[in-house]
C-alpha atoms as a PDB file:
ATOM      1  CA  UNK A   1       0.000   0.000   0.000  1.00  0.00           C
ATOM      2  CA  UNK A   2       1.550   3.578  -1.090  1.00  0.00           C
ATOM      3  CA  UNK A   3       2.278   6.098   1.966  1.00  0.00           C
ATOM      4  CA  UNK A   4      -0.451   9.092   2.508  1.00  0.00           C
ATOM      5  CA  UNK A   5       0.491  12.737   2.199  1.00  0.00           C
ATOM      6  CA  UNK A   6       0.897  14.651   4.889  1.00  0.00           C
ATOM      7  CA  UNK A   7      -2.317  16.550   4.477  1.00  0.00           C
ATOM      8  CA  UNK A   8      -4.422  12.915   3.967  1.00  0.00           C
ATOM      9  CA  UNK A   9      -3.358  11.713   6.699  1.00  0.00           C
ATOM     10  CA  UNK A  10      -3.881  14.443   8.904  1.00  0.00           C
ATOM     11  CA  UNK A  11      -7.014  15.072   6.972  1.00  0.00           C
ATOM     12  CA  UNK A  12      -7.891  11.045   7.689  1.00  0.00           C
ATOM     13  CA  UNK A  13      -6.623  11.591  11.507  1.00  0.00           C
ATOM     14  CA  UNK A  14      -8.920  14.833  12.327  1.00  0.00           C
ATOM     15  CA  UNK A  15     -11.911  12.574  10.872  1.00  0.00           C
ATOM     16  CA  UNK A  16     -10.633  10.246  13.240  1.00  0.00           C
ATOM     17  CA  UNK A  17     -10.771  12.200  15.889  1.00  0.00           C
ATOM     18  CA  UNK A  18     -14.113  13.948  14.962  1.00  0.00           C
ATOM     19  CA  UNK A  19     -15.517  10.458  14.725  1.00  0.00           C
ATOM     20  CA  UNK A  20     -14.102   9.659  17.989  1.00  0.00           C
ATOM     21  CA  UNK A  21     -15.862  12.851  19.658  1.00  0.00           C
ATOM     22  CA  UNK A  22     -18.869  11.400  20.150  1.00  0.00           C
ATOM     23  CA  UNK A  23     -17.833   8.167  22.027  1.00  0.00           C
ATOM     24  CA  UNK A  24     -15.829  10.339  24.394  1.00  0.00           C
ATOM     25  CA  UNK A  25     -18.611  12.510  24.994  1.00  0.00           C
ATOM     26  CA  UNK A  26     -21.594   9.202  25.549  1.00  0.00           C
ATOM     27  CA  UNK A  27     -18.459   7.117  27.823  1.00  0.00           C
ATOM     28  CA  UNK A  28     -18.740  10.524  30.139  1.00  0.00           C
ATOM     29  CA  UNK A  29     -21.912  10.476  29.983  1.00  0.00           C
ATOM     30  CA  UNK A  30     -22.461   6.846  30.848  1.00  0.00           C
ATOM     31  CA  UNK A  31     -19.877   7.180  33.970  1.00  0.00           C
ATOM     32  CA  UNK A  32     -21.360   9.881  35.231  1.00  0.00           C
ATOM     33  CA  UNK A  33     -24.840   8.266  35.673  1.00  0.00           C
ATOM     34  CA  UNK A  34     -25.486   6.254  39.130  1.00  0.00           C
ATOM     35  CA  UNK A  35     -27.600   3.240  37.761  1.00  0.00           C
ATOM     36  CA  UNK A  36     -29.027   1.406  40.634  1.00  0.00           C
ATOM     37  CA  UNK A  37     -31.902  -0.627  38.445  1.00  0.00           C
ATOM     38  CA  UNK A  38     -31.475  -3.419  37.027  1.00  0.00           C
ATOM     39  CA  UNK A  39     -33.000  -2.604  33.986  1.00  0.00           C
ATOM     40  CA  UNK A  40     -31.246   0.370  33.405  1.00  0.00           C
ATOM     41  CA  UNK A  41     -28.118  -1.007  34.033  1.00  0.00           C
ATOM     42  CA  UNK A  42     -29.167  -3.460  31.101  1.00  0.00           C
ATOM     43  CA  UNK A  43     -30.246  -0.877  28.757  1.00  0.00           C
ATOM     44  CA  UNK A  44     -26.876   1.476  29.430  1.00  0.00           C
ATOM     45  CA  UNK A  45     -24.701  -1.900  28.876  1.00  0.00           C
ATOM     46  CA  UNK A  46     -26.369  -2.028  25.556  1.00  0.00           C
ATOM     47  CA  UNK A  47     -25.880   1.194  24.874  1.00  0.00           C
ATOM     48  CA  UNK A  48     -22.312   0.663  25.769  1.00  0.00           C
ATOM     49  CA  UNK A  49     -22.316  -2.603  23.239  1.00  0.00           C
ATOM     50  CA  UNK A  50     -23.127   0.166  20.676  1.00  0.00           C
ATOM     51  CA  UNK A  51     -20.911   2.727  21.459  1.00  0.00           C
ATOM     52  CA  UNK A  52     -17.743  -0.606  21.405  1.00  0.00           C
ATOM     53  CA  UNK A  53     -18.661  -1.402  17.656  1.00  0.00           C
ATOM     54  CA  UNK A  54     -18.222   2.471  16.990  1.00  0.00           C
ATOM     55  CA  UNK A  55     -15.077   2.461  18.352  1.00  0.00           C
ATOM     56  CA  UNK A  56     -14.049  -0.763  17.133  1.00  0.00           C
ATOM     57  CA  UNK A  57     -15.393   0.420  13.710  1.00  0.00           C
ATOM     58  CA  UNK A  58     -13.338   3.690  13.659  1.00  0.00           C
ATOM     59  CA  UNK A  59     -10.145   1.681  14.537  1.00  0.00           C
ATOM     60  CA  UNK A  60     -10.219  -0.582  11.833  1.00  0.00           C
ATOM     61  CA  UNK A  61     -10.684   1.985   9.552  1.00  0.00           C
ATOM     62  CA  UNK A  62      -8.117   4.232  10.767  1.00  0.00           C
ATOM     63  CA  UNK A  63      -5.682   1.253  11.277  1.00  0.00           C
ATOM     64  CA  UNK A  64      -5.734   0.298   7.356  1.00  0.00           C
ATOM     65  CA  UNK A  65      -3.725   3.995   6.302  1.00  0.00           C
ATOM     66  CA  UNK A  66      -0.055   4.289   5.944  1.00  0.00           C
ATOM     67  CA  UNK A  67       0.972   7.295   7.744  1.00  0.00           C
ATOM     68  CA  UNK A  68       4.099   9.480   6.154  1.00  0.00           C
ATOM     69  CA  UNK A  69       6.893   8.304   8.074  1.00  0.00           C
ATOM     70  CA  UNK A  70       7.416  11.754  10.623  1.00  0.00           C
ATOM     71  CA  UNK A  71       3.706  11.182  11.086  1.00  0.00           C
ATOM     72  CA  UNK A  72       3.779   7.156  12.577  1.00  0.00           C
ATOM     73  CA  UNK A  73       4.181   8.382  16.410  1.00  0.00           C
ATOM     74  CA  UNK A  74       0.861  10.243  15.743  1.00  0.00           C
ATOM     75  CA  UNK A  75      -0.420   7.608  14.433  1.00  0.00           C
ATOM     76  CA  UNK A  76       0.131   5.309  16.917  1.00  0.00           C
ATOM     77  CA  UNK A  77      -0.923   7.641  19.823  1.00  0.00           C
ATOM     78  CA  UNK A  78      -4.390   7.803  17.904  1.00  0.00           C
ATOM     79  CA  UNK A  79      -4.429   3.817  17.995  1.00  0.00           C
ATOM     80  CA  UNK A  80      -3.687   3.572  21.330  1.00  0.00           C
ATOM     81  CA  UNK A  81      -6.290   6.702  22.136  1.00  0.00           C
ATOM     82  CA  UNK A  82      -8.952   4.358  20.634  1.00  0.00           C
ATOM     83  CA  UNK A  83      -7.495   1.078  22.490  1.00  0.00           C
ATOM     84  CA  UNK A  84      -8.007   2.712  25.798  1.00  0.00           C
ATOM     85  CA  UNK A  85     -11.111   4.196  25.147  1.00  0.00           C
ATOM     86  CA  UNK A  86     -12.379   0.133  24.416  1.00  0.00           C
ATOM     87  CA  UNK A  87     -10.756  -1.197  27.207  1.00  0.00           C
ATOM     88  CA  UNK A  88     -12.271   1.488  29.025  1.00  0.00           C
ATOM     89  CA  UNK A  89     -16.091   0.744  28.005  1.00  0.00           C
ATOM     90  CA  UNK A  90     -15.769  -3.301  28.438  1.00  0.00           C
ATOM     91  CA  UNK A  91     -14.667  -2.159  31.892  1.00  0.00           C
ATOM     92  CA  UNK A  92     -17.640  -0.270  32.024  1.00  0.00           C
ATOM     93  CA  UNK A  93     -19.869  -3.257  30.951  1.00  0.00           C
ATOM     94  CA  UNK A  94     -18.255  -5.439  33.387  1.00  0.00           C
ATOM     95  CA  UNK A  95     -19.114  -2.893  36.331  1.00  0.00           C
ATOM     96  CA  UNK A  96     -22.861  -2.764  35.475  1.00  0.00           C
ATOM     97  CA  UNK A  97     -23.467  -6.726  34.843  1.00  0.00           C
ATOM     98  CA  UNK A  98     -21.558  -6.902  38.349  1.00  0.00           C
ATOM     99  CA  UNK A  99     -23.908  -4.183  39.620  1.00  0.00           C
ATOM    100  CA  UNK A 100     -21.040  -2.660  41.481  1.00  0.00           C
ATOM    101  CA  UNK A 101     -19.965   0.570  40.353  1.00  0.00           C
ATOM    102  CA  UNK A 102     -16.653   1.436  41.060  1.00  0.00           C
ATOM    103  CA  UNK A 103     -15.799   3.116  37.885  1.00  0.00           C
ATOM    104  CA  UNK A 104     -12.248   4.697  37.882  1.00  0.00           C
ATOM    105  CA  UNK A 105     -12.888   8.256  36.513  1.00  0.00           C
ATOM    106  CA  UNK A 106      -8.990   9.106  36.721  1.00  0.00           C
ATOM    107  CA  UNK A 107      -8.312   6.265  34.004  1.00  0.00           C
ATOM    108  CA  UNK A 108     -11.278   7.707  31.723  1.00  0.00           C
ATOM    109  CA  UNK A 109      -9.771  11.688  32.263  1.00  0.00           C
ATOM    110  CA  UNK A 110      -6.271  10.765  31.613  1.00  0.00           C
ATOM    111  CA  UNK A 111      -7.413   9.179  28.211  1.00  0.00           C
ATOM    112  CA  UNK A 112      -9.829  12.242  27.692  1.00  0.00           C
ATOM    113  CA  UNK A 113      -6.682  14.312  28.315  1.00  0.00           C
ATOM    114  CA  UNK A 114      -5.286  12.166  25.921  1.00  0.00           C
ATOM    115  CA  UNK A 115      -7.826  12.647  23.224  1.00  0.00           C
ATOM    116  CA  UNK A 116      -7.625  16.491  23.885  1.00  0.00           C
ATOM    117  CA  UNK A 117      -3.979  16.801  22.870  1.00  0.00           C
ATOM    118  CA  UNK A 118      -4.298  14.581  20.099  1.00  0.00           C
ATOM    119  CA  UNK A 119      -7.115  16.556  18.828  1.00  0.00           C
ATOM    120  CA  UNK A 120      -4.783  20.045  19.331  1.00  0.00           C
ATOM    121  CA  UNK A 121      -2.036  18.548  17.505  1.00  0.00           C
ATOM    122  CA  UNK A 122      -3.940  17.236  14.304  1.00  0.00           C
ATOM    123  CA  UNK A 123      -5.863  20.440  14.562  1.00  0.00           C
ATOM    124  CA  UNK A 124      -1.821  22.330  14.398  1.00  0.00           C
ATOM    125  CA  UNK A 125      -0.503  20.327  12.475  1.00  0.00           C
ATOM    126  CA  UNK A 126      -3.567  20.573   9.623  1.00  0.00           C
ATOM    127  CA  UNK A 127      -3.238  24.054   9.555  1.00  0.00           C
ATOM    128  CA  UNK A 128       0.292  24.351   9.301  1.00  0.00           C
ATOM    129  CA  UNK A 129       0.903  22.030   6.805  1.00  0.00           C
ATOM    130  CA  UNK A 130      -1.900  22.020   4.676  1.00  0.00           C
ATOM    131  CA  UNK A 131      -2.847  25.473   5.459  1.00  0.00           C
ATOM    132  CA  UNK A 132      -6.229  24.663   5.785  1.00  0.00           C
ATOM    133  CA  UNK A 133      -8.809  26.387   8.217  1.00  0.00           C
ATOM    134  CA  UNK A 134      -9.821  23.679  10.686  1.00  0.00           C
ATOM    135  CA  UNK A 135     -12.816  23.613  12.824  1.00  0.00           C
END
């Protein structure tokens, strides 16, 4: 498979990221509810079941580009972004089917920190090498 350009990949990378929003953003959401009933707890695992074959589905996707070769450490921070962010909803599942809710909110902010500077730096990097506006 032929290398990307510097501007698709970090083109490819801020989609990434923009894709990856949203799971960041229903994971807080889903650790910062206190589900006591059972059938809640059933419907959010679901909804967690959901929100795995997202991120699962963004990975492989992202996973199958060739970044240019100053651009692989990026690259692999995103993949590991998107690892942790998995590990960190089966964890998730596993708490509510055991009904005990310990959650560990550092783990989820340090890979929302995480996910912040990765967004900053594809967001920088876009702009100054592509000179494209970025949202």
């Amino acid at each position: 498979m032929f290398e990307m350009t510097e501007c698709q990949f970090l083109r490819k990378s801020q989609k990434t990221i923009t894709d990856t929003t949203y799971v960041v953003l229903s994971l807080l959401k889903s650790f910062s509810k206190n589900l006591k009933d059972l059938s809640e707890r059933e419907n959010e695992i679901e909804n967690l079941n959901i929100l795995k074959k997202n991120i699962e589905s963004i990975f492989f996707d992202y996973e199958k580009i060739t970044p240019p070769g100053q651009y692989k450490k990026l690259y692999m921070s995103i993949l590991r972004m998107l690892i942790s962010l998995d590990e960190l909803v089966a964890s998730r599942q596993e708490e509510l089917k055991k009904g005990v809710l310990i959650t560990n909110l550092k783990e989820f902010e340090k890979t929302r920190e995480k996910f912040r500077k990765l967004k900053s730096e594809v967001k920088k990097e876009l702009k100054l090498k592509c000179g494209k506006r970025v949202k």
